[in-house]
C-alpha atoms as a PDB file:
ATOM      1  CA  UNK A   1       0.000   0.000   0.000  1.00  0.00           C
ATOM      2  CA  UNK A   2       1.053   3.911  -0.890  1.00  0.00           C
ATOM      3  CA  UNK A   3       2.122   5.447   2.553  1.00  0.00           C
ATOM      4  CA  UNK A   4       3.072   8.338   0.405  1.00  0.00           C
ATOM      5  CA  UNK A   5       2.399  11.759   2.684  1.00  0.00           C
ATOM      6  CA  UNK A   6       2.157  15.184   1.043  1.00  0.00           C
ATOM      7  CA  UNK A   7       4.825  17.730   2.367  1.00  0.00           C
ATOM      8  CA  UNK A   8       3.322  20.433   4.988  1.00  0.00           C
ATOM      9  CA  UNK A   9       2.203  23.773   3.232  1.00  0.00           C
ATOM     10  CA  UNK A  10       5.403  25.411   5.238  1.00  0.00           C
ATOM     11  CA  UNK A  11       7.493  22.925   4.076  1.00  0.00           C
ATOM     12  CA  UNK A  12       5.552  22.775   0.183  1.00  0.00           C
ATOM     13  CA  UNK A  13       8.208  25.287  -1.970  1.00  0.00           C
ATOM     14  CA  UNK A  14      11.511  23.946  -0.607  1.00  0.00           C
ATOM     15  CA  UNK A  15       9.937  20.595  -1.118  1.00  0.00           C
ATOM     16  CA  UNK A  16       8.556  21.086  -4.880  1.00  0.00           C
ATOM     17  CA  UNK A  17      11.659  23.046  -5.960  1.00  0.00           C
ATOM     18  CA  UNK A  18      13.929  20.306  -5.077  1.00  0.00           C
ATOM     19  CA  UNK A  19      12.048  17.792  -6.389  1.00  0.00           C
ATOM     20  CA  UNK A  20      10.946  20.140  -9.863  1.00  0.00           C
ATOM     21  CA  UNK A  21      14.850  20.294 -10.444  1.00  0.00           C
ATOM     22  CA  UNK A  22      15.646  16.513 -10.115  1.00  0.00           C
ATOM     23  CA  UNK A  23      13.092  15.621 -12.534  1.00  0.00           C
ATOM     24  CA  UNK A  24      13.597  18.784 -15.711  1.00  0.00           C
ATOM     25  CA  UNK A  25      15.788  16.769 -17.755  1.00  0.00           C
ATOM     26  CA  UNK A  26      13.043  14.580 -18.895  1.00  0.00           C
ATOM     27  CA  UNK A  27      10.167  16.360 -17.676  1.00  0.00           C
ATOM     28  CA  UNK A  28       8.901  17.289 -21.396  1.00  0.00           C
ATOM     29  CA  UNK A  29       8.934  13.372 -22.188  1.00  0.00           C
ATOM     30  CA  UNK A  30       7.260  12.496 -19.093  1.00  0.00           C
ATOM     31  CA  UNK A  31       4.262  15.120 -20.259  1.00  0.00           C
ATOM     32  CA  UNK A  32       3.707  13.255 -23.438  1.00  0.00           C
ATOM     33  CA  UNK A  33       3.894   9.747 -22.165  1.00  0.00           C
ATOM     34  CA  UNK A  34       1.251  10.562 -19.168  1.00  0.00           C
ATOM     35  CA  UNK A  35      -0.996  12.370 -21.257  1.00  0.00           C
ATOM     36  CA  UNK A  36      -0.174  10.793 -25.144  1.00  0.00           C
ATOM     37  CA  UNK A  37       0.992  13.995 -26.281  1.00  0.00           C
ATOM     38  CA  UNK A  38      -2.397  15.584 -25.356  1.00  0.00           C
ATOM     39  CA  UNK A  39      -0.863  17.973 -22.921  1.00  0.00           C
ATOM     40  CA  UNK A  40       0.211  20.042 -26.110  1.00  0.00           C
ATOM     41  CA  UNK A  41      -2.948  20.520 -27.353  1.00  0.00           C
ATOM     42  CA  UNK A  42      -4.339  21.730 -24.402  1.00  0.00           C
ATOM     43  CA  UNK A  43      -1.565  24.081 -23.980  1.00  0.00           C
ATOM     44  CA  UNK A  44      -2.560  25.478 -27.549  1.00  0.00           C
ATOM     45  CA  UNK A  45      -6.000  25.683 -26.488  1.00  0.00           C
ATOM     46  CA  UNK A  46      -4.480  28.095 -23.348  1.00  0.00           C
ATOM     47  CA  UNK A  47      -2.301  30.696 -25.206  1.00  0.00           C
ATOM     48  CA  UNK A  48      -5.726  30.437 -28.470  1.00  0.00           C
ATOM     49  CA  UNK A  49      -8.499  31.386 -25.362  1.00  0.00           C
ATOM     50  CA  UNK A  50      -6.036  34.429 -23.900  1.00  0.00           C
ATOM     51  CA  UNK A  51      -5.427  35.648 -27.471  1.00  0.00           C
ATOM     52  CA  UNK A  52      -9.383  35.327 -28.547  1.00  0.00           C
ATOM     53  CA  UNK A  53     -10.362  37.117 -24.997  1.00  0.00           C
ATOM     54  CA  UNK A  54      -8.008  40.178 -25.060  1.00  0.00           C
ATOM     55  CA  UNK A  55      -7.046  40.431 -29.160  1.00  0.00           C
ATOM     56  CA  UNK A  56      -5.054  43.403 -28.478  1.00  0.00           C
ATOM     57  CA  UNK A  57      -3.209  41.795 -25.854  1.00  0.00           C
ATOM     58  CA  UNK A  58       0.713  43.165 -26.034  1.00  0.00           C
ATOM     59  CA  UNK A  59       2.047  41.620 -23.025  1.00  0.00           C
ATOM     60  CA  UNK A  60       1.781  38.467 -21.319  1.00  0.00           C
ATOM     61  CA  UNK A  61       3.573  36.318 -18.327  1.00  0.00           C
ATOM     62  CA  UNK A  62       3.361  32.470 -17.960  1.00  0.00           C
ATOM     63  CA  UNK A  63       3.852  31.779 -14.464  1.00  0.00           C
ATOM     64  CA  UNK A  64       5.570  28.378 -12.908  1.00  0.00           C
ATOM     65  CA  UNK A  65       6.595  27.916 -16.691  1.00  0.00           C
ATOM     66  CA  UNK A  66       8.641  24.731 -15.929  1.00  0.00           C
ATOM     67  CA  UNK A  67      10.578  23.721 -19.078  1.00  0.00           C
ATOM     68  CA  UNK A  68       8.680  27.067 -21.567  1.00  0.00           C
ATOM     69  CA  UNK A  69       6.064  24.957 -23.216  1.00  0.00           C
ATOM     70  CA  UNK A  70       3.536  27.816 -22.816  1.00  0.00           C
ATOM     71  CA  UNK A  71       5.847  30.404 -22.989  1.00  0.00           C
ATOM     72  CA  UNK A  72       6.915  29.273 -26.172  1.00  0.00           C
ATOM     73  CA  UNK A  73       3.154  29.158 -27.672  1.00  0.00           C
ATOM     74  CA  UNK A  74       3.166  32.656 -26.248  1.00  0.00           C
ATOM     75  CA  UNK A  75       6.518  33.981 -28.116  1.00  0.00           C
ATOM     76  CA  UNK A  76       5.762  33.138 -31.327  1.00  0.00           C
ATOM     77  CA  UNK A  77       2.555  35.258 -31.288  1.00  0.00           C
ATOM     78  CA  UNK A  78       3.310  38.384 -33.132  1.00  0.00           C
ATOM     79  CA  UNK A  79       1.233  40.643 -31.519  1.00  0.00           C
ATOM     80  CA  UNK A  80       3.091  40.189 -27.895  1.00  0.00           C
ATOM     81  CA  UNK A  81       5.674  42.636 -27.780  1.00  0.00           C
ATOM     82  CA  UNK A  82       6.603  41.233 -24.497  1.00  0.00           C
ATOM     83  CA  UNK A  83       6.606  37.961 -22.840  1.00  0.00           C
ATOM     84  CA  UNK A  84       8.201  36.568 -19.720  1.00  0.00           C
ATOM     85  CA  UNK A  85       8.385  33.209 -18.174  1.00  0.00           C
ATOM     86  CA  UNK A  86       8.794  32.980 -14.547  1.00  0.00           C
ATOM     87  CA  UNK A  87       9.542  29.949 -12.526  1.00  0.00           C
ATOM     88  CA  UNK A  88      11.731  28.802  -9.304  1.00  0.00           C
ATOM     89  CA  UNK A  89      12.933  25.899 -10.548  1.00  0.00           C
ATOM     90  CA  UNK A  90      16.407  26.897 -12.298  1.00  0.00           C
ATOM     91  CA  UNK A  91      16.747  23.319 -13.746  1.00  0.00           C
ATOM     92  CA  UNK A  92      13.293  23.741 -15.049  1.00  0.00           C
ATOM     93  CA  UNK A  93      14.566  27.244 -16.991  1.00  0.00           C
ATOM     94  CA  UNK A  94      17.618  25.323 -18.011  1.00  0.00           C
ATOM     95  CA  UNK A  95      15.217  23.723 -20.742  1.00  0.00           C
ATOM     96  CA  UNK A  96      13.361  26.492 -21.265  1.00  0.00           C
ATOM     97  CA  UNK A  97      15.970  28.496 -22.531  1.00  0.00           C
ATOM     98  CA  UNK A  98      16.348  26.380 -26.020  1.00  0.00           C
ATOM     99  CA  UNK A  99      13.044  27.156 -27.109  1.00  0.00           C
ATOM    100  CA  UNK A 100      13.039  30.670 -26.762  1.00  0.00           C
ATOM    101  CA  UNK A 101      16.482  31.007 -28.200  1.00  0.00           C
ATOM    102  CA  UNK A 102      16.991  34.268 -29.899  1.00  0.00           C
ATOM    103  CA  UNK A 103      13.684  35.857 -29.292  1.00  0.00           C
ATOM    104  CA  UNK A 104      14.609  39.036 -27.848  1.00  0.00           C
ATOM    105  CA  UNK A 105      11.343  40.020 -26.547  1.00  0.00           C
ATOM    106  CA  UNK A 106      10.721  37.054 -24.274  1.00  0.00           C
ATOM    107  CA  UNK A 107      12.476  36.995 -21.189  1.00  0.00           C
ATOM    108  CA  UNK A 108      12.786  34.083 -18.607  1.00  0.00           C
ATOM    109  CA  UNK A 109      13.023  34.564 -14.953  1.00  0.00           C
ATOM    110  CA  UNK A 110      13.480  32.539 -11.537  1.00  0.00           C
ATOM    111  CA  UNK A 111      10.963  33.885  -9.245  1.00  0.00           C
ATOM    112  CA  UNK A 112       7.554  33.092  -6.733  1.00  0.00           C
ATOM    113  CA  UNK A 113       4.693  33.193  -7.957  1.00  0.00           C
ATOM    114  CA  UNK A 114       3.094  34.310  -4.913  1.00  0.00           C
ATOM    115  CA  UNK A 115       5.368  37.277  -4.637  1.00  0.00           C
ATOM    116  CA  UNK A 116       5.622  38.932  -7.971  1.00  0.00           C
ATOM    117  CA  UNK A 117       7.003  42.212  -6.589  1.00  0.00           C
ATOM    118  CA  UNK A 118       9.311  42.964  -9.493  1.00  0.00           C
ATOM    119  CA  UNK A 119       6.079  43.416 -11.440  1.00  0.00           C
ATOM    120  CA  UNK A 120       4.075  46.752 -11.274  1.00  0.00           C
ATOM    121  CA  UNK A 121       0.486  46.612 -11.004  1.00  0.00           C
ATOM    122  CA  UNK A 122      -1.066  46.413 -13.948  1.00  0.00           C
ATOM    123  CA  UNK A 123       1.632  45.098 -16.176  1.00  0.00           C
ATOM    124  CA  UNK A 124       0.359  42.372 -18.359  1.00  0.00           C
ATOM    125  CA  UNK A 125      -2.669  41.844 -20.682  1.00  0.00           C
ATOM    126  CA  UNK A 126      -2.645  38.074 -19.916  1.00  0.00           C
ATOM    127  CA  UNK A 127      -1.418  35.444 -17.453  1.00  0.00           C
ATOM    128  CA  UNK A 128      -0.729  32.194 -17.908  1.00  0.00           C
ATOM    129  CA  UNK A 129       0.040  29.190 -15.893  1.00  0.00           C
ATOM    130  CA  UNK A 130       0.470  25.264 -16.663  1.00  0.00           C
ATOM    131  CA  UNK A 131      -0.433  22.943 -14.055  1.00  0.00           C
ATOM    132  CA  UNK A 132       1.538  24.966 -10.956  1.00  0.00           C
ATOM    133  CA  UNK A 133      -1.491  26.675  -9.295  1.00  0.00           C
ATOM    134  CA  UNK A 134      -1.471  23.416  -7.317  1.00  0.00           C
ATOM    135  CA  UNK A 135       1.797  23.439  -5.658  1.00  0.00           C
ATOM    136  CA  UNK A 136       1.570  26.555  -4.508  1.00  0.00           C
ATOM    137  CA  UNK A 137       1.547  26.761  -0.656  1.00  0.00           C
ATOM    138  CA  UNK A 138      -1.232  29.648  -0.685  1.00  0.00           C
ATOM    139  CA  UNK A 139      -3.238  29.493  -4.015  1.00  0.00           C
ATOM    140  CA  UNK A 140      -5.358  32.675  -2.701  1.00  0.00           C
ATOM    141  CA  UNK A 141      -2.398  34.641  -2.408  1.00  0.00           C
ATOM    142  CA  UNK A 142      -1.200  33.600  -6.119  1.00  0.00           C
ATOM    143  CA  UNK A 143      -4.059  34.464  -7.276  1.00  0.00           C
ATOM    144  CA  UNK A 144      -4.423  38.044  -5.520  1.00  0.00           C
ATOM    145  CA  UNK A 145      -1.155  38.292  -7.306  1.00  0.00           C
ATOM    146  CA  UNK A 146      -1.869  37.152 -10.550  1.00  0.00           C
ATOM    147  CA  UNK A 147      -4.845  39.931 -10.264  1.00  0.00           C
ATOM    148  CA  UNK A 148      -2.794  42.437  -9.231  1.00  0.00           C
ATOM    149  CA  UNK A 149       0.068  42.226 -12.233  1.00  0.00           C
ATOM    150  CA  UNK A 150      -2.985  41.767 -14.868  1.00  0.00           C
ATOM    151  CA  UNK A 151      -4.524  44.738 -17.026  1.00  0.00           C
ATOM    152  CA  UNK A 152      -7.824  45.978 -16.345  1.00  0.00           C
ATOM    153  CA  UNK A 153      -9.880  43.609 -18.815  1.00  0.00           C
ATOM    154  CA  UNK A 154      -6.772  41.399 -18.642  1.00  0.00           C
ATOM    155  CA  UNK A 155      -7.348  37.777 -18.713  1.00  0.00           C
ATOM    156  CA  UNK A 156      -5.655  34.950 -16.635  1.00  0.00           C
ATOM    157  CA  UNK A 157      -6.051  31.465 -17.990  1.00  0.00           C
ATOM    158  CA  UNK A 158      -5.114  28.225 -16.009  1.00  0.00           C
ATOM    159  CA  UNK A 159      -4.476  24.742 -16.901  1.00  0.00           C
ATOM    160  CA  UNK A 160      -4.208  22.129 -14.747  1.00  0.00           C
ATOM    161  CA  UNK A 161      -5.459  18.819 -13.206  1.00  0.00           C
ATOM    162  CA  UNK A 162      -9.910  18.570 -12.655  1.00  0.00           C
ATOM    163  CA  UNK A 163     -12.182  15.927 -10.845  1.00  0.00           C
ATOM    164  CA  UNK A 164     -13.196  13.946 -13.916  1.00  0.00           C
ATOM    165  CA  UNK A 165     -16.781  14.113 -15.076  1.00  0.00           C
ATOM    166  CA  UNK A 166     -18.972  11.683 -15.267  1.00  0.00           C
ATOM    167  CA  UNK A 167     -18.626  10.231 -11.810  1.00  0.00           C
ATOM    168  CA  UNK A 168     -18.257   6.358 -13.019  1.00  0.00           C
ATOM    169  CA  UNK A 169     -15.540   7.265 -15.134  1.00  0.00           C
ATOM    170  CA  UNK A 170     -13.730   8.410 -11.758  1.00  0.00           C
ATOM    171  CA  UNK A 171     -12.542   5.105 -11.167  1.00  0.00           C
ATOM    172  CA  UNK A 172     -10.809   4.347 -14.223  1.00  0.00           C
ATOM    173  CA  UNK A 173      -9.042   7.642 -13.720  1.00  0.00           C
ATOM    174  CA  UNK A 174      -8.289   7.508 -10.475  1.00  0.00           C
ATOM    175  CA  UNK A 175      -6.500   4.252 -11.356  1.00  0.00           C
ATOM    176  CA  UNK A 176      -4.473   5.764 -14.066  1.00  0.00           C
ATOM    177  CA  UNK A 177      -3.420   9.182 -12.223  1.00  0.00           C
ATOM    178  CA  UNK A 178      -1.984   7.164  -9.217  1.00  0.00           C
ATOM    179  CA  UNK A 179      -1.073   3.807 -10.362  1.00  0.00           C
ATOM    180  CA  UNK A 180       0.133   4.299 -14.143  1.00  0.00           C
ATOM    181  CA  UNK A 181       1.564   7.473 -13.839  1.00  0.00           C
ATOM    182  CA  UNK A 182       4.341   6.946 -11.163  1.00  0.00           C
ATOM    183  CA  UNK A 183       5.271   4.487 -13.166  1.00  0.00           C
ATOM    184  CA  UNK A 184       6.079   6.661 -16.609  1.00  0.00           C
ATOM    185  CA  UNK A 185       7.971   8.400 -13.746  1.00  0.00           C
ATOM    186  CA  UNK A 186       9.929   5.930 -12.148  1.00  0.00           C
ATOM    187  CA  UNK A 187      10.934   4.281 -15.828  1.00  0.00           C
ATOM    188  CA  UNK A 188      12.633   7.941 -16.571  1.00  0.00           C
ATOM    189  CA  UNK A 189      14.165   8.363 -12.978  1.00  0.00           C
ATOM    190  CA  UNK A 190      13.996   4.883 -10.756  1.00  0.00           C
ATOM    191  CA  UNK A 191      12.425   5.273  -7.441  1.00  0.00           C
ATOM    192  CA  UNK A 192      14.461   7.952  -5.863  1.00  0.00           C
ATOM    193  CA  UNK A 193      12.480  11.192  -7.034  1.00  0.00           C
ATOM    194  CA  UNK A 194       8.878  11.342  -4.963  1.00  0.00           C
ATOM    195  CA  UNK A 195       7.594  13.920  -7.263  1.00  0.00           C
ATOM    196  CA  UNK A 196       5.972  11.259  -9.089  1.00  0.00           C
ATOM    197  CA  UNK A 197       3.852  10.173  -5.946  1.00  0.00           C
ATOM    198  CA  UNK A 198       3.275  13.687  -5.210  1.00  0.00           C
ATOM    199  CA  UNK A 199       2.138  14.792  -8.848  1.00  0.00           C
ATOM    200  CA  UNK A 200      -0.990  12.768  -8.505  1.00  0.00           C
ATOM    201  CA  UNK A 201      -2.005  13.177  -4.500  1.00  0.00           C
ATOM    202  CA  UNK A 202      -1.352  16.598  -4.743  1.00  0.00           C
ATOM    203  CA  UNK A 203      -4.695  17.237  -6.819  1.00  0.00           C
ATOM    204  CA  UNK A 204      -6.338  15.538  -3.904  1.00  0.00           C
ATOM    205  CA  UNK A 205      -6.070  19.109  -2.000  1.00  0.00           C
ATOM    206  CA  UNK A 206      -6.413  21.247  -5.094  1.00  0.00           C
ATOM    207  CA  UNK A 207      -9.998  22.720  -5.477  1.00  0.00           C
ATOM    208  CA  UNK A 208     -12.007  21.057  -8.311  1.00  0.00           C
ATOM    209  CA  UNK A 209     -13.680  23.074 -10.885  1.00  0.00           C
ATOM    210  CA  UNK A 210     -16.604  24.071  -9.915  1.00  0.00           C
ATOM    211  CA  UNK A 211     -14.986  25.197  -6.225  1.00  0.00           C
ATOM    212  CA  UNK A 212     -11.558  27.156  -8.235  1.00  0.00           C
ATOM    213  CA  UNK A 213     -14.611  29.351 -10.349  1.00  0.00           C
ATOM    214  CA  UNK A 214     -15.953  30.093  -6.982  1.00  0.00           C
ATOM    215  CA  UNK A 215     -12.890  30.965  -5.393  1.00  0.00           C
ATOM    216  CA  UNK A 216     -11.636  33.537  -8.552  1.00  0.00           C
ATOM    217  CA  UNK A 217     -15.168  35.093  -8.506  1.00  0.00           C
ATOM    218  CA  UNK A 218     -15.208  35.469  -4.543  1.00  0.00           C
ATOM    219  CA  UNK A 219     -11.900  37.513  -4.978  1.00  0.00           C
ATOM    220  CA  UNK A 220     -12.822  39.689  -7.658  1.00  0.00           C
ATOM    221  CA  UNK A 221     -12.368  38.260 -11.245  1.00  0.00           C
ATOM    222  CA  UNK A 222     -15.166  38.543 -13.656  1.00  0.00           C
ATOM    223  CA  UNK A 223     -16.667  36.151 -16.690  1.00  0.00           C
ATOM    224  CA  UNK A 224     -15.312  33.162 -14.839  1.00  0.00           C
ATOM    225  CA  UNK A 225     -15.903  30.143 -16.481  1.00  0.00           C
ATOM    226  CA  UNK A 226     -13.794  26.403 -17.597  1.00  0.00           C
ATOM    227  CA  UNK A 227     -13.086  23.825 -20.069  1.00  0.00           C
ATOM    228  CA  UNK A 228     -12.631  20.553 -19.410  1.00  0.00           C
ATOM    229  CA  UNK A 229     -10.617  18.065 -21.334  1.00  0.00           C
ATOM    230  CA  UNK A 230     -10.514  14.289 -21.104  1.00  0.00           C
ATOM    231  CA  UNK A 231     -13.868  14.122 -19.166  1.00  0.00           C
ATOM    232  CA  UNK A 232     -12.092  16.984 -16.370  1.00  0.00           C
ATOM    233  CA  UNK A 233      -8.875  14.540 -16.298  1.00  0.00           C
ATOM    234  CA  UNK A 234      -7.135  18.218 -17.061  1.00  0.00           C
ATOM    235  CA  UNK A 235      -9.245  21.655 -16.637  1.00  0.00           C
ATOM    236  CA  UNK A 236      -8.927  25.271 -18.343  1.00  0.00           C
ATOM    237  CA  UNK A 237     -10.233  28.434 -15.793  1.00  0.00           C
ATOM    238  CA  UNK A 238     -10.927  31.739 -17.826  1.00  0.00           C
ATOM    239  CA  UNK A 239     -11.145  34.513 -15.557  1.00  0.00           C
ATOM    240  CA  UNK A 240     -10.639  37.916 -16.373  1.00  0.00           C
ATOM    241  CA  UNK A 241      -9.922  41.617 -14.545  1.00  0.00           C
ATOM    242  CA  UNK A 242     -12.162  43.917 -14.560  1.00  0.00           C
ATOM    243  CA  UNK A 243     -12.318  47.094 -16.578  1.00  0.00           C
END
């Protein structure tokens, strides 16, 4: 039996860093085999919904941006003048770096995302963020943040896990998400790196859908709405600033 044990909220960064930086080398890989490539379409479907909700959108940040795959779907946008990844990982950025190679306007940065204090208020038209929202130790705080560095009619989309839908699927899924997917893990790394226990319990304490479109509306973001993919294996949230 699992006796896996999430870290403590206190001890959640130092914790998720560590184990973020022992696992970038392959991380990319690991994303296709766990979700058959489909986390790339979903990640199109992100940067597509910003773009369609603010069209005149000239600035955007991806936030926890891992190894760039959003960031990169952002920089090749012509219409951003500026984009900037921003993650703590450093071995995450190490692989980000490649894909954003010689794109002046993009620029990629260690940093919190629940302390973005080198960003004015205001700053970006959109704000993105790939399945980190979840391993932060106080998503509330992120996302007072994220509201606070967005435009007035900005637009923050986030992707990341969902509670599946229908219910008798759940099963099936559940299965998958904890049994099948340490395993893609463990054949990259062996057994020493927990991040591929913690991956799937971690979405045990992460709000569902309908609960995350309650909490952005309770603290102030407008038109909130999601997408589900995969039956909610994965989940979009729209939610924009207001004017």
């Amino acid at each position: 039996m699992n006796q896996y044990k999430l870290p403590s909220q206190e001890k959640k960064p130092e914790y998720v860093r560590n184990n973020f930086d022992g696992i970038a080398k392959a991380y990319d890989r690991f994303n296709d085999w766990n979700s058959f490539f489909l986390h790339r379409i979903w990640k199109d479907w992100v940067v597509k919904e910003a773009k369609k909700v603010v069209p005149t959108a000239k600035s955007a940040l991806d936030l926890c941006c891992g190894t760039g795959d959003i960031t990169y779907r952002l920089s090749i946008d012509s219409n951003l003048e500026s984009v900037v990844g921003l993650d703590f990982s450093e071995q995450m950025l190490s692989y980000a770096f490649p894909k954003i190679d010689g794109k002046s306007h993009v620029k990629l940065l260690v940093g919190d995302a629940m302390d973005l204090k080198q960003f004015s208020e205001g700053s970006f038209d959109i704000v993105t963020m790939g399945f980190g929202l979840r391993n932060v130790s106080d998503l509330k705080l992120c996302l007072l943040e994220i509201k606070r560095v967005l435009k007035k009619g900005g637009v923050f989309v986030n992707l990341d896990v969902g509670r599946v839908r229908p219910q008798f699927l759940k099963i099936f899924a559940d299965f998958y998400f904890f049994k099948i997917v340490p395993i893609f893990g463990y054949l990259l790394y062996g057994k020493q790196n927990e991040m591929f226990d913690y991956l799937p319990h971690s979405s045990k304490t992460y709000p569902d859908q309908e609960t995350l479109s309650q909490i952005l509306t309770e603290l102030g973001f407008q038109e909130v709405r999601f997408q589900n993919f995969v039956f909610g294996n994965a989940v979009a949230h729209v939610a924009k600033k207001e004017v």
